[in-house]
Protein backbone atom coordinates (compact mmCIF):
# COMPACT_ATOMS: atom_id res chain seq x y z
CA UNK A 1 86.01 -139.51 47.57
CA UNK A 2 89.01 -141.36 46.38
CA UNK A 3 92.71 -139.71 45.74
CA UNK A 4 93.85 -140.04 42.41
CA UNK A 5 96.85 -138.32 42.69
CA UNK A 6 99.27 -136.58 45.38
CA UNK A 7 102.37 -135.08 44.27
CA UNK A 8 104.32 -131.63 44.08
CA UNK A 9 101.77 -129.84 46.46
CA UNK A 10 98.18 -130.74 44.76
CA UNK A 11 95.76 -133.36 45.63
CA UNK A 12 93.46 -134.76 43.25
CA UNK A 13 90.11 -136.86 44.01
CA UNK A 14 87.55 -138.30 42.23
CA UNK A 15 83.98 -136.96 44.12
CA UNK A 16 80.92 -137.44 43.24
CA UNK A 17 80.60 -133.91 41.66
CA UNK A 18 83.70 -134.60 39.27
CA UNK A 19 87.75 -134.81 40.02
CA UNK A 20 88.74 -131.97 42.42
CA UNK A 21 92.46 -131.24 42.31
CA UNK A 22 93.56 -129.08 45.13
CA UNK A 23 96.95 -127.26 45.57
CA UNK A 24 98.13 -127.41 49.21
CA UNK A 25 100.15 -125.76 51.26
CA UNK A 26 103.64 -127.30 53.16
CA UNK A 27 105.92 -127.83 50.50
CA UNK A 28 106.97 -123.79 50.84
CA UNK A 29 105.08 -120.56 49.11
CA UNK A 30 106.91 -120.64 46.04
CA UNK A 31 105.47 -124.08 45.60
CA UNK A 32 102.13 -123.63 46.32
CA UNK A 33 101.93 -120.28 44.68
CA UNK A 34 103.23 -121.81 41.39
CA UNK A 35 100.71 -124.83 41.81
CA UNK A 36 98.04 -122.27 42.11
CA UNK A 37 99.15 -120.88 38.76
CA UNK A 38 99.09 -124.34 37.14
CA UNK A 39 95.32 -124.76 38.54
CA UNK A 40 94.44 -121.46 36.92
CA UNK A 41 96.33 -122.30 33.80
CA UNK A 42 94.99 -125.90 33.54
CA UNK A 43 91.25 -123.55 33.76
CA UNK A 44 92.10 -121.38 31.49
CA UNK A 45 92.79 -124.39 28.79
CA UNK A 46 89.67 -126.10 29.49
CA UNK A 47 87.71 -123.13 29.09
CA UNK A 48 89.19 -122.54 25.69
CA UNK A 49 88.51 -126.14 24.84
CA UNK A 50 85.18 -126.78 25.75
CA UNK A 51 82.82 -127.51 23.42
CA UNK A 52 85.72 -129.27 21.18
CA UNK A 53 84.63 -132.62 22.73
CA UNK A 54 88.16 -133.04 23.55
CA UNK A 55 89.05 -132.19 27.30
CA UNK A 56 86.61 -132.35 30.61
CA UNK A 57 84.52 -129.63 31.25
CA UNK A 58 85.54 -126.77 33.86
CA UNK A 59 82.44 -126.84 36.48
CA UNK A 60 84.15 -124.56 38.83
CA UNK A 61 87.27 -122.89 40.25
CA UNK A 62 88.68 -121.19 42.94
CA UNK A 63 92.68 -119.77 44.00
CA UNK A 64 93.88 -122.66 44.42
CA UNK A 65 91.52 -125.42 43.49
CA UNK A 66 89.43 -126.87 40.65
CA UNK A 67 86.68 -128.56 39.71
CA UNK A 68 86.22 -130.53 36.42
CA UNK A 69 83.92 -132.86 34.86
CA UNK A 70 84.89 -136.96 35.35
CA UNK A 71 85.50 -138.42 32.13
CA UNK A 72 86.05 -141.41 34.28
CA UNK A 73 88.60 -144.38 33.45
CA UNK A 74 89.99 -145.49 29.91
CA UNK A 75 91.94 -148.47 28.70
CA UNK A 76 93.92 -147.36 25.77
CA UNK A 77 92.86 -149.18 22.76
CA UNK A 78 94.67 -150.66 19.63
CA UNK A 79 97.46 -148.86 18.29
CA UNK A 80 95.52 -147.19 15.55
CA UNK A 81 92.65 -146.16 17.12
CA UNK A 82 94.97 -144.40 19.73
CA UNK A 83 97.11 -143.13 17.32
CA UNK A 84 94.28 -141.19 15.31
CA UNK A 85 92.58 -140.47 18.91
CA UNK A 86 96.40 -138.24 19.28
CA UNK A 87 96.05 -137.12 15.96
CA UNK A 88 92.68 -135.46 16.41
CA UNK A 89 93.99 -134.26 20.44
CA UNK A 90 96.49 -132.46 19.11
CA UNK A 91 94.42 -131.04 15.65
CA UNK A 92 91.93 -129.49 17.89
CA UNK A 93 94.72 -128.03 20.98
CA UNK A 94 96.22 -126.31 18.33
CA UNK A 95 93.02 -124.68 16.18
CA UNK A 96 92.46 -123.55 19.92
CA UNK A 97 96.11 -121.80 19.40
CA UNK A 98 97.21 -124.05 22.46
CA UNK A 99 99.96 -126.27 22.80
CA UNK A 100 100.93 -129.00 25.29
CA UNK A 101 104.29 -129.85 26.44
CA UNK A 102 103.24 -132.82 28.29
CA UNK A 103 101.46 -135.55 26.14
CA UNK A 104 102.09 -138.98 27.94
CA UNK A 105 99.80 -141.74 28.13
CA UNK A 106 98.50 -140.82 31.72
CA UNK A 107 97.38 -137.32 30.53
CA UNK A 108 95.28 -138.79 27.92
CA UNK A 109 92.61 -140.13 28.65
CA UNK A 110 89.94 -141.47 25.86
CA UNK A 111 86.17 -141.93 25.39
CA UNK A 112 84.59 -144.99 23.79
């Protein structure tokens, strides 16, 4: 297991079934009851975008956890290629009738 991420009261690892991301407790209830909804929301998008070769698949999820498929690392690559990659990302999120209000560079991650 390795932590990817720990911030704002959720975990997230990297096992060897596929990244984990768990909402924890300590941070107060209203916290952890509003990370809970962003695990169930995050879900809820996946579901709607599997298939679209776009987003990991959802193996499993619980109250306050996930379970999703490792896509595994990515180095961004030239300009263009990244730039069409977006194009395409945000194409298919919004066919899905979707949208994302937080496209950075570390929440997209790209296949070769």
């Amino acid at each position: 297991m390795t932590i990817l991420a720990a911030h704002h009261g959720q975990v997230t690892t990297r096992t060897p079934e596929g990244i984990h991301k768990q909402a924890v407790q300590g941070d107060g209830e209203d916290r952890y009851a509003a990370r809970c909804a962003g695990i169930a929301r995050e879900a809820m998008v996946l579901e709607t975008l599997e298939g679209r070769g776009i987003a990991p698949r959802l193996i499993d999820v619980g109250p306050d956890w996930s379970l999703q498929e490792d896509l595994g690392d990515s180095q961004i690559p030239d300009g263009e290629t990244f730039r069409r990659a977006c194009t395409r990302l945000l194409y298919e999120i919004r066919q899905a009738g979707l949208r994302h209000g937080d496209l950075t560079e570390a929440s997209i991650v790209l296949e070769e």
